[in-house]
Protein backbone atom coordinates (compact mmCIF):
# COMPACT_ATOMS: atom_id res chain seq x y z
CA UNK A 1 -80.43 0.21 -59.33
CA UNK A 2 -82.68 -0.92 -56.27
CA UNK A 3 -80.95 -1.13 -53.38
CA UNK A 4 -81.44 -4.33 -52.55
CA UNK A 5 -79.87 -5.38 -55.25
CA UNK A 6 -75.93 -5.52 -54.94
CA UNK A 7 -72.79 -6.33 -57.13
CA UNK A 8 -71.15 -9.91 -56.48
CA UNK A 9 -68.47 -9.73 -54.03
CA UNK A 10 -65.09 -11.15 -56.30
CA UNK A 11 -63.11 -13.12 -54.20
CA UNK A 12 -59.44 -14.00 -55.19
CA UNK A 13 -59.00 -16.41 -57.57
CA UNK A 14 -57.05 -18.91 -54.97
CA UNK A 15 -59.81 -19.00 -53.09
CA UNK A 16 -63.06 -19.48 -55.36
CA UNK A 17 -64.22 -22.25 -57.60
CA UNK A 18 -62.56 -25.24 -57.92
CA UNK A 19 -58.98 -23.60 -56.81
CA UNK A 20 -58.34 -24.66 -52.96
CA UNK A 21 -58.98 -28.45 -53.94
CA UNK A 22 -56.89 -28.23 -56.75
CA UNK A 23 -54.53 -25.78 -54.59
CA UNK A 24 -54.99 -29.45 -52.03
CA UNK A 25 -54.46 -31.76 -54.80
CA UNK A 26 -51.20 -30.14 -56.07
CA UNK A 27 -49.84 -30.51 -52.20
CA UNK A 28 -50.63 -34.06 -52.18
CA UNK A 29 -49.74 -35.02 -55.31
CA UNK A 30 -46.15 -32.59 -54.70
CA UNK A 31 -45.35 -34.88 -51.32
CA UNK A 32 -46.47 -38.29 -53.01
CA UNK A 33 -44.24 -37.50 -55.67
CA UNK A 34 -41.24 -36.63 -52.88
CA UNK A 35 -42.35 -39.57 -50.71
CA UNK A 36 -41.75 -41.64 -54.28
CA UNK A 37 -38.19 -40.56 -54.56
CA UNK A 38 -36.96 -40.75 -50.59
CA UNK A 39 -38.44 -44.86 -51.67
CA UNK A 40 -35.24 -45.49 -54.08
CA UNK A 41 -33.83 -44.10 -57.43
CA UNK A 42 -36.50 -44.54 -60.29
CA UNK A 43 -33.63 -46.07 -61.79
CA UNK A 44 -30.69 -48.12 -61.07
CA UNK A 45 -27.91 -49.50 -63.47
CA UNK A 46 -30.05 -48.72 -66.26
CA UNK A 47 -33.04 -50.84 -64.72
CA UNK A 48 -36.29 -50.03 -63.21
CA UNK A 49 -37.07 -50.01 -59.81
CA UNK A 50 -39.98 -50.21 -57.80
CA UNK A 51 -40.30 -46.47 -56.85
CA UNK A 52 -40.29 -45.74 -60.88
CA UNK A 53 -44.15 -46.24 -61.32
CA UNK A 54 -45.14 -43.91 -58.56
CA UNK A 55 -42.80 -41.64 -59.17
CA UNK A 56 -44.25 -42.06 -62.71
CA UNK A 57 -47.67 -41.50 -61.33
CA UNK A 58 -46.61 -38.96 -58.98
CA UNK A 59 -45.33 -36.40 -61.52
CA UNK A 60 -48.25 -36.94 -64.24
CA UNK A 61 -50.44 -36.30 -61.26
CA UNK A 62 -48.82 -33.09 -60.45
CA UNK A 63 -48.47 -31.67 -63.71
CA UNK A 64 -52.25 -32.09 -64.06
CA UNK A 65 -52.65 -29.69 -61.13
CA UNK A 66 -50.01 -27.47 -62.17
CA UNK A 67 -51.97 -27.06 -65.49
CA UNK A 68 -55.39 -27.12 -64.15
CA UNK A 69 -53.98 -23.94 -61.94
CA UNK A 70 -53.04 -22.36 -65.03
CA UNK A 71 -55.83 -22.88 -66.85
CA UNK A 72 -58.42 -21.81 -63.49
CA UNK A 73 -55.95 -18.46 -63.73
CA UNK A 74 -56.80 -17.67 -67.22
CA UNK A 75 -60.06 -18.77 -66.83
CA UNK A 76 -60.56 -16.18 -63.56
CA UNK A 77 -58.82 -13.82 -65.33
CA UNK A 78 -61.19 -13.71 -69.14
CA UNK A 79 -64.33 -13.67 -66.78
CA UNK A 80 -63.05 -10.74 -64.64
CA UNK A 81 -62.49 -8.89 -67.80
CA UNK A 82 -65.41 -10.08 -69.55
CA UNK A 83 -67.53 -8.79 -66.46
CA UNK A 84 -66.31 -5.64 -66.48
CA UNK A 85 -66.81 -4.73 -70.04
CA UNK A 86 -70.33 -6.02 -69.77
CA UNK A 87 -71.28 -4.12 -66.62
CA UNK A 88 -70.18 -0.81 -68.33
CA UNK A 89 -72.20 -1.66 -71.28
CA UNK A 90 -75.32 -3.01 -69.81
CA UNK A 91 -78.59 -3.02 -67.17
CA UNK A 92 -78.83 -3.78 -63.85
CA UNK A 93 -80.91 -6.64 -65.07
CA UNK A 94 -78.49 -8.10 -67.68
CA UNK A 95 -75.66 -7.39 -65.18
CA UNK A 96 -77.57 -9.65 -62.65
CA UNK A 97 -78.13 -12.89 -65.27
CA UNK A 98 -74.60 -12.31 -66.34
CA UNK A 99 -73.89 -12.48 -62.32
CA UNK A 100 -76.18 -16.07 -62.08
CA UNK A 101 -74.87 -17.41 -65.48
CA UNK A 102 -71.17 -16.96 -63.94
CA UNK A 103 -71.98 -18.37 -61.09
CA UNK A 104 -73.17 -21.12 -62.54
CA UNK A 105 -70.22 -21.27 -65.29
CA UNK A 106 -68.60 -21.36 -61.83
CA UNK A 107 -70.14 -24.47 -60.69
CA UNK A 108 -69.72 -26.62 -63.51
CA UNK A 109 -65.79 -25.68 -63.21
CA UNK A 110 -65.74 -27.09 -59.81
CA UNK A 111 -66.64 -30.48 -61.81
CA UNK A 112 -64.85 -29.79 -64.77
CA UNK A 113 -63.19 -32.98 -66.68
CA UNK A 114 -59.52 -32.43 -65.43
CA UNK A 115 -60.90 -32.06 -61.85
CA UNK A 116 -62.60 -35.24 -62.16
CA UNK A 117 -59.05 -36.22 -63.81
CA UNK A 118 -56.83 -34.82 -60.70
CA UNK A 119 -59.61 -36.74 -58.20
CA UNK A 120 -59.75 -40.02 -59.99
CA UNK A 121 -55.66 -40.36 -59.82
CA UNK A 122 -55.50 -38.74 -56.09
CA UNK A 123 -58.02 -42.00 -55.26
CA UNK A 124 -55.85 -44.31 -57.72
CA UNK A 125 -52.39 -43.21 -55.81
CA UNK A 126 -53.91 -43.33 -52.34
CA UNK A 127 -55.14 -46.69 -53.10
CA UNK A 128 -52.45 -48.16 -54.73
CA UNK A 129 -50.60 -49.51 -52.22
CA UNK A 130 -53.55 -50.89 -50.72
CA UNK A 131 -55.33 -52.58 -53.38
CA UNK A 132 -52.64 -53.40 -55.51
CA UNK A 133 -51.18 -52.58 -58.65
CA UNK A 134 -54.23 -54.70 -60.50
CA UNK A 135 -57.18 -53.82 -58.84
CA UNK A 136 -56.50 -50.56 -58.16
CA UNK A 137 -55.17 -50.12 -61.98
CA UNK A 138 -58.22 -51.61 -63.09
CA UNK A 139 -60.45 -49.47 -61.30
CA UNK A 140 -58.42 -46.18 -62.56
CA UNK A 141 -58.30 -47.43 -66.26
CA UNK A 142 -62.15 -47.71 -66.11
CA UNK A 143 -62.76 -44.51 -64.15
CA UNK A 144 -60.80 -42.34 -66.97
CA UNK A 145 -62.70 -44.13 -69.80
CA UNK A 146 -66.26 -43.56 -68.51
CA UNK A 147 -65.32 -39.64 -67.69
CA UNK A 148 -64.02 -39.59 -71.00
CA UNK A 149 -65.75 -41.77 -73.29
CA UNK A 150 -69.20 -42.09 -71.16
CA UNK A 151 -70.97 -44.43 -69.67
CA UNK A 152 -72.57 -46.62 -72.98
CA UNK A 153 -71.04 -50.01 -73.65
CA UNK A 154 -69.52 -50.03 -69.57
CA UNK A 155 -68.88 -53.61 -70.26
CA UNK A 156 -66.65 -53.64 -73.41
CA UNK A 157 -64.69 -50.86 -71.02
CA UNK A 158 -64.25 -52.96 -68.11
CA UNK A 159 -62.83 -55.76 -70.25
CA UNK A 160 -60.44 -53.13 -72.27
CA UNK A 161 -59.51 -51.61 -68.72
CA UNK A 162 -58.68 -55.21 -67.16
CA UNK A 163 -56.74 -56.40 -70.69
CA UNK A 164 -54.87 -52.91 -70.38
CA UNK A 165 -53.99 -53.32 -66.19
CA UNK A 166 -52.96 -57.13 -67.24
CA UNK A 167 -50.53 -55.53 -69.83
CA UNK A 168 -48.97 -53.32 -68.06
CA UNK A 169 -48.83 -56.27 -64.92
CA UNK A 170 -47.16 -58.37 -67.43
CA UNK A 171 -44.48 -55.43 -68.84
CA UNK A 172 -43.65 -54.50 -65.33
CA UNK A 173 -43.55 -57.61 -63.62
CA UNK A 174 -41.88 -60.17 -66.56
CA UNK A 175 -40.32 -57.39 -68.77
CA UNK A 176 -38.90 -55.23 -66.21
CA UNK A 177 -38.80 -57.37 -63.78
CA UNK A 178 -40.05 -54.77 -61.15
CA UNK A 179 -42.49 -56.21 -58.49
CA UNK A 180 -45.56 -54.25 -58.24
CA UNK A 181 -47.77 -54.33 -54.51
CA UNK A 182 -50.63 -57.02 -54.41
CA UNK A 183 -53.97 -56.26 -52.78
CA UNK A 184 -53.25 -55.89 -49.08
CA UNK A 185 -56.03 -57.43 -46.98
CA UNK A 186 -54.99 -56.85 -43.97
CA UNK A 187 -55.31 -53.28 -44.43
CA UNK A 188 -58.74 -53.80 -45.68
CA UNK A 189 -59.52 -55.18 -42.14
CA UNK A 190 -60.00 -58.90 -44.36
CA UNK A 191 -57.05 -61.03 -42.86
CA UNK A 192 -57.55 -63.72 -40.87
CA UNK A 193 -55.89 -62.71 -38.14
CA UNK A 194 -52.56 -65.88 -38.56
């Protein structure tokens, strides 16, 4: 072993990777979902109100993160024992491409599909009051499609995305009869100033 070469400082698990944004998403998504109940009951007399969607929204986004933190555990926790077995078993040079090749397992976890996931609905619930329940919805809806399903055919996807926003508009709005926020232009800095 030279001795310039040297073993890859583990940190904790918490605080490598992905984990502190997801560790920042869970917070955020934890006091949207708290500032969705202090709004009103999700329900009352049997019939939705207009904190049940982001209370809705709220919990689905934090047990995303909760699950994402389990899964960056057991992910930590495989490699650690991975890399020991293979250090007592191989080189120093097969113990330093094992060292790159986690490192870059590493970085394609801090852009792994859930994360994307997590930061598509953190953008969705931050804008939601802002842009409204249809643009905003619309936007989301198309987001999760082209992470999932990729990028071919984008325009067949923004149609399906707008037809599924305009559904849920229409069960919400005429079924429930729970009013959902419209685009807000005076927080977009586009009001007229009247």
């Amino acid at each position: 072993m030279s001795p310039s070469a040297s073993p890859p400082v583990r940190r904790h698990w918490l605080l490598s990777g992905a984990t502190p944004l997801t560790l920042a998403m869970t917070a955020i998504s934890a006091l949207y979902l708290v500032s969705a109940f202090q709004m009103a009951p999700p329900l009352d007399n049997g019939r939705l109100t207009a904190s049940f969607f982001p209370v809705l929204i709220g919990s689905i986004a934090l047990v995303l993160c909760v699950a994402q933190l389990v899964s960056q555990h057991r992910a930590n926790r495989d490699s650690r024992s991975s890399e020991s077995a293979s250090a007592e078993s191989t080189s120093t040079e097969t113990a330093n491409d094992d060292a790159s090749s986690a490192d870059s397992d590493a970085s394609s976890r801090l852009f792994s599909p859930a994360l994307r996931l997590m930061l598509v609905t953190a953008l969705y619930i931050l804008a939601f009051s802002h842009l409204g329940y249809l643009l905003s919805s619309t936007l989301y809806v198309f987001a999760v499609m082209l992470l999932f399903a990729g990028r071919d055919k984008w325009v067949s996807k923004a149609v399906i995305a707008c037809a599924i926003s305009a559904l849920g508009y229409g069960l919400f709005e005429q079924l429930f009869n729970v009013h959902l926020p419209a685009l807000d232009l005076s927080a977009l800095g586009l009001d007229n100033g009247s």
